[in-house]
Each structure stands twice: as structure tokens, then as C-alpha cells.
Protein backbone atom coordinates (compact mmCIF):
# COMPACT_ATOMS: atom_id res chain seq x y z
CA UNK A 1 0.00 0.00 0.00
CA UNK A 2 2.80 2.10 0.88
CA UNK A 3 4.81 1.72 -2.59
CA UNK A 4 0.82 2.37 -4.35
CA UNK A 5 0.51 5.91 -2.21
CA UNK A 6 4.19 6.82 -3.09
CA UNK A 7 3.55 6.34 -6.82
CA UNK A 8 0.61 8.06 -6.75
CA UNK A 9 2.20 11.24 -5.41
CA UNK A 10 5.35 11.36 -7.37
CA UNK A 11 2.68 10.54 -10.41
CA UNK A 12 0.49 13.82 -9.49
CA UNK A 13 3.56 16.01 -8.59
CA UNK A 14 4.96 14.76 -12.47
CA UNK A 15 1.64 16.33 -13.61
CA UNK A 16 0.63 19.26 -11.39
CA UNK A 17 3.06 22.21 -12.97
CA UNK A 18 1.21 22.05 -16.02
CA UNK A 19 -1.85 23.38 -14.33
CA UNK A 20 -0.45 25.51 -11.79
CA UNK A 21 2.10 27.30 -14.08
CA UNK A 22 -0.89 27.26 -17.23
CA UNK A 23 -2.93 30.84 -17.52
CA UNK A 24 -4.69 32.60 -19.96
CA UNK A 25 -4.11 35.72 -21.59
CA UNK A 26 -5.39 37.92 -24.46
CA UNK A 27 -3.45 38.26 -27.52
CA UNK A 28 -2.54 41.85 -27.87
CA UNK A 29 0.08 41.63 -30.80
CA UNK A 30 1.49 39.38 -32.87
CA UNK A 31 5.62 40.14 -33.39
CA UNK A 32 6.46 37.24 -36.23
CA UNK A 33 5.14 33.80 -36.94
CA UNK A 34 6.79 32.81 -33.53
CA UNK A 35 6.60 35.66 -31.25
CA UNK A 36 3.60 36.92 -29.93
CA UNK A 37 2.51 39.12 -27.36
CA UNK A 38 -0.09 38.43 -24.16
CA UNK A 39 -1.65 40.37 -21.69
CA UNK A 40 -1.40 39.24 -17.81
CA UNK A 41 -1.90 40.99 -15.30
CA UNK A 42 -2.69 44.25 -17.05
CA UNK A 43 0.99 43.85 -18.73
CA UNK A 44 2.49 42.79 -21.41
CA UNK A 45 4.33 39.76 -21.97
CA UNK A 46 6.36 38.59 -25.06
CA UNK A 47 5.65 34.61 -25.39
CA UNK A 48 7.79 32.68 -28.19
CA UNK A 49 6.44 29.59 -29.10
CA UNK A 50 7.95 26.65 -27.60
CA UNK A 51 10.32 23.52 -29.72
CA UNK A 52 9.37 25.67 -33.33
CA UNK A 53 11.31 28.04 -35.64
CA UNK A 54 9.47 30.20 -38.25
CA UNK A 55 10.85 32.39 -40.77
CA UNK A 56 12.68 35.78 -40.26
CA UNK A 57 10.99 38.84 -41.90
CA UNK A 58 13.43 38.93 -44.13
CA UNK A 59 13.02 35.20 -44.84
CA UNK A 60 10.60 33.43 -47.62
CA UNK A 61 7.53 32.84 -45.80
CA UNK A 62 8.28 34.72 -43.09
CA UNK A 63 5.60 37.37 -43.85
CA UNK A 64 3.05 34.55 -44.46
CA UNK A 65 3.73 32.81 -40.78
CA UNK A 66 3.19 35.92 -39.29
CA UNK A 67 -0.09 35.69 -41.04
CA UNK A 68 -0.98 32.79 -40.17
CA UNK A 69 -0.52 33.42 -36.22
CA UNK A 70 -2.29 36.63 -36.37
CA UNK A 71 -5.34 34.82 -38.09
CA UNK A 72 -4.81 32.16 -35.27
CA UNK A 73 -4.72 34.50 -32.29
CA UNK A 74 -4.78 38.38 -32.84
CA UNK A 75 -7.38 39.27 -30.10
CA UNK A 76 -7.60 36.33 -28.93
CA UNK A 77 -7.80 34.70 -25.24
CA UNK A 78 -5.26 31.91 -25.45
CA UNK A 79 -3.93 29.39 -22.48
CA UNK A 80 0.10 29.61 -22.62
CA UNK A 81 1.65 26.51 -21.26
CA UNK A 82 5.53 28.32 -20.20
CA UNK A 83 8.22 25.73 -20.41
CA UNK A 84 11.34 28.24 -19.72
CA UNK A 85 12.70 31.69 -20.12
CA UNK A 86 14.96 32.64 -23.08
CA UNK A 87 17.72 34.98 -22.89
CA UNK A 88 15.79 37.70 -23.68
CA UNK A 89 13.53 37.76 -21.20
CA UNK A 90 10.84 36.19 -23.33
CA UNK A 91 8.52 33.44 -21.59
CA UNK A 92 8.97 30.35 -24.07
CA UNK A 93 5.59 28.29 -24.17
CA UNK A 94 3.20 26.24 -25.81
CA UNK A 95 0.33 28.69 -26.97
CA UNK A 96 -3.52 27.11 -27.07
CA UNK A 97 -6.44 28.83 -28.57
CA UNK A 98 -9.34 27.07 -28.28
CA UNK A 99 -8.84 23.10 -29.05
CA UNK A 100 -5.84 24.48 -31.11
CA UNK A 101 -1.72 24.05 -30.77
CA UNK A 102 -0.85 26.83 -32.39
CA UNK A 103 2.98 25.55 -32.40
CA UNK A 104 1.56 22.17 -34.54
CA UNK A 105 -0.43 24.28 -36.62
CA UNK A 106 2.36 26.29 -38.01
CA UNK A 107 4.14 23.00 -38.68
CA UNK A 108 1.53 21.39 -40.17
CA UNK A 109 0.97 24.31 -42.48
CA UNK A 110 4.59 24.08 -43.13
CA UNK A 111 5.01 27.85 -41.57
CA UNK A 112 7.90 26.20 -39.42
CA UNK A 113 10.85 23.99 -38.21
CA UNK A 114 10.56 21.75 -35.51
CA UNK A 115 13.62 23.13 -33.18
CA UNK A 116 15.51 19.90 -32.76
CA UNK A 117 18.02 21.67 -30.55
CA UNK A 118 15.73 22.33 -28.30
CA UNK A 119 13.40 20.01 -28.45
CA UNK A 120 13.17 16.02 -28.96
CA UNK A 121 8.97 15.80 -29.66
CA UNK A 122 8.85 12.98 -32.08
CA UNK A 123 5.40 14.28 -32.72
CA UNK A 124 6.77 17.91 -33.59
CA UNK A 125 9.27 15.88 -35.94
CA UNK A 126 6.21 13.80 -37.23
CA UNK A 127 4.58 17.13 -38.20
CA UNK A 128 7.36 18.75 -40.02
CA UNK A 129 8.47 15.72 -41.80
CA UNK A 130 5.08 15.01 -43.00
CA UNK A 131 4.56 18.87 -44.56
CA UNK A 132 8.11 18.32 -46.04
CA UNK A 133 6.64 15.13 -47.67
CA UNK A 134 3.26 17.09 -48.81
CA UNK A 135 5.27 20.12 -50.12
CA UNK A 136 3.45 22.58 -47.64
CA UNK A 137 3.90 25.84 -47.09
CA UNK A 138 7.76 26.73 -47.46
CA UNK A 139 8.54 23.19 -48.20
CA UNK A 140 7.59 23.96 -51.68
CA UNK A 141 10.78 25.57 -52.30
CA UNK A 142 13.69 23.54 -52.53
CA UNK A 143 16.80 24.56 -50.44
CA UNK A 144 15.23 26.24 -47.76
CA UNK A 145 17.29 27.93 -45.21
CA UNK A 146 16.05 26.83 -41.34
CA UNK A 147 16.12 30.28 -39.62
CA UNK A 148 18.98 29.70 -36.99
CA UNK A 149 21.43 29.26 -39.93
CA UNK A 150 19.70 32.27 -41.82
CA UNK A 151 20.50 34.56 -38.25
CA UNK A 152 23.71 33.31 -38.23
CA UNK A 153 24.92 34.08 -41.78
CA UNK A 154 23.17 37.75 -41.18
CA UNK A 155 25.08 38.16 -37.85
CA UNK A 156 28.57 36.88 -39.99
CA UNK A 157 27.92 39.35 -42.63
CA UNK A 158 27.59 42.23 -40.11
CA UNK A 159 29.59 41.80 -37.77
């Protein structure tokens, strides 16, 4: 009974920072296909979605992932799921609107990478490998450049 009780508590405490650390906000702004921005508290908060990488501005499709998001969420009450901090100062999180991932949607749409450095969600690699397979989105274009290698060769060049 003992061993039972013991595995039921390390089981819950496993499961409970999901919905202590979950809250809603409203979708105030949307910054780029992975960067939006969430009222809390009566403040501002810049949330970059979580184990994805869209396109730069600059970038081929990076207009049309902002798009997308901002179709997704712009005014919108979403629950943000916070899985770290970046270096920024940016909350990184899953974003939910409605019965909706937005992070899988812009992969399925092919509006994204799965961010393998950072994450190791076989179903995030399921979803990108099966738009690359469909030719969706930017995966029509051959020799697309992921983003992190795109920022890189534009911090090279200028600096």
C-alpha cells in the first residue's frame, strides 16, 4: 500500500506544474510567426512559441507565418503553457487557442521547423516531416534555409 501511495504522489507532482504554471491571456500583438505578445496581469508579456522556428521577416515565408498566427490569435484569449525563459527575457511556451496548438499548426501548415536543438517531440518531428513530404507551405521551395542558420549568416555578414 505504501509503494501504491508513493507512486501516486510522485505521479500527481509529475503532472501538477502544467496546471499551476498554465494561464490565460489575451493576444494583444502578434511580433512574427513565432513571437507573440499576451496580456497578464494588465501587462504585457512577449511569449515565443515553444520547440518551433518560423521564418525571419526577411526570410521566404516569413511574412506569411506571421499571417498565419495573427489569423490564429490576434485578439484572442489563449492558455500559454511556459516551459522556460529565453535569454531575452521572453517566456517560451506552448500557446492554445481554443482546441488548437498553435505551435503544430504552423508545422503542419509548413510555416515552421521543428527546433531539434531544443526540443526532442517525435510528434513535432512527425509534423514537419510530414509537410516536407506534402510540399506545404515553405517546403515547396527547394533549399530552404532553417532560420537559426539564416540569423547566423546575417550576424557573420555584419559583424
Amino acid at each position: 500500500m505504501r509503494i501504491k501511495t508513493t507512486i501516486l504522489i510522485v505521479a500527481c507532482l509529475l503532472f501538477i506544474p502544467t496546471f499551476l504554471f498554465a494561464w490565460d491571456g489575451k493576444v494583444v500583438s502578434v511580433t512574427d510567426g513565432d513571437t507573440i505578445k499576451v496580456l497578464k496581469d494588465g501587462k504585457q508579456v512577449k511569449i515565443r512559441l515553444a520547440a518551433i522556428d518560423c521564418p525571419e521577416k526577411g526570410q521566404p515565408y516569413g511574412q506569411a507565418a506571421r499571417k498565419f498566427t495573427a489569423k490564429l490569435v490576434s485578439g484572442k484569449v489563449v492558455m500559454i503553457w511556459p516551459t522556460d525563459t529565453d535569454r531575452y527575457g521572453r517566456i517560451i511556451a506552448f500557446v492554445f487557442v481554443v482546441d488548437k496548438n498553435v505551435n503544430k499548426e504552423l508545422l503542419k501548415a509548413g510555416l515552421a521547423w521543428h527546433y531539434k536543438y531544443y526540443s526532442r517531440d517525435p510528434e513535432l518531428a512527425k509534423l514537419e516531416f510530414e509537410a516536407r513530404s506534402k510540399k506545404v507551405g515553405l517546403w515547396k521551395e527547394p533549399n530552404q534555409i532553417a532560420p537559426w542558420e539564416w540569423r547566423k549568416n546575417k550576424r557573420k555578414k555584419s559583424g
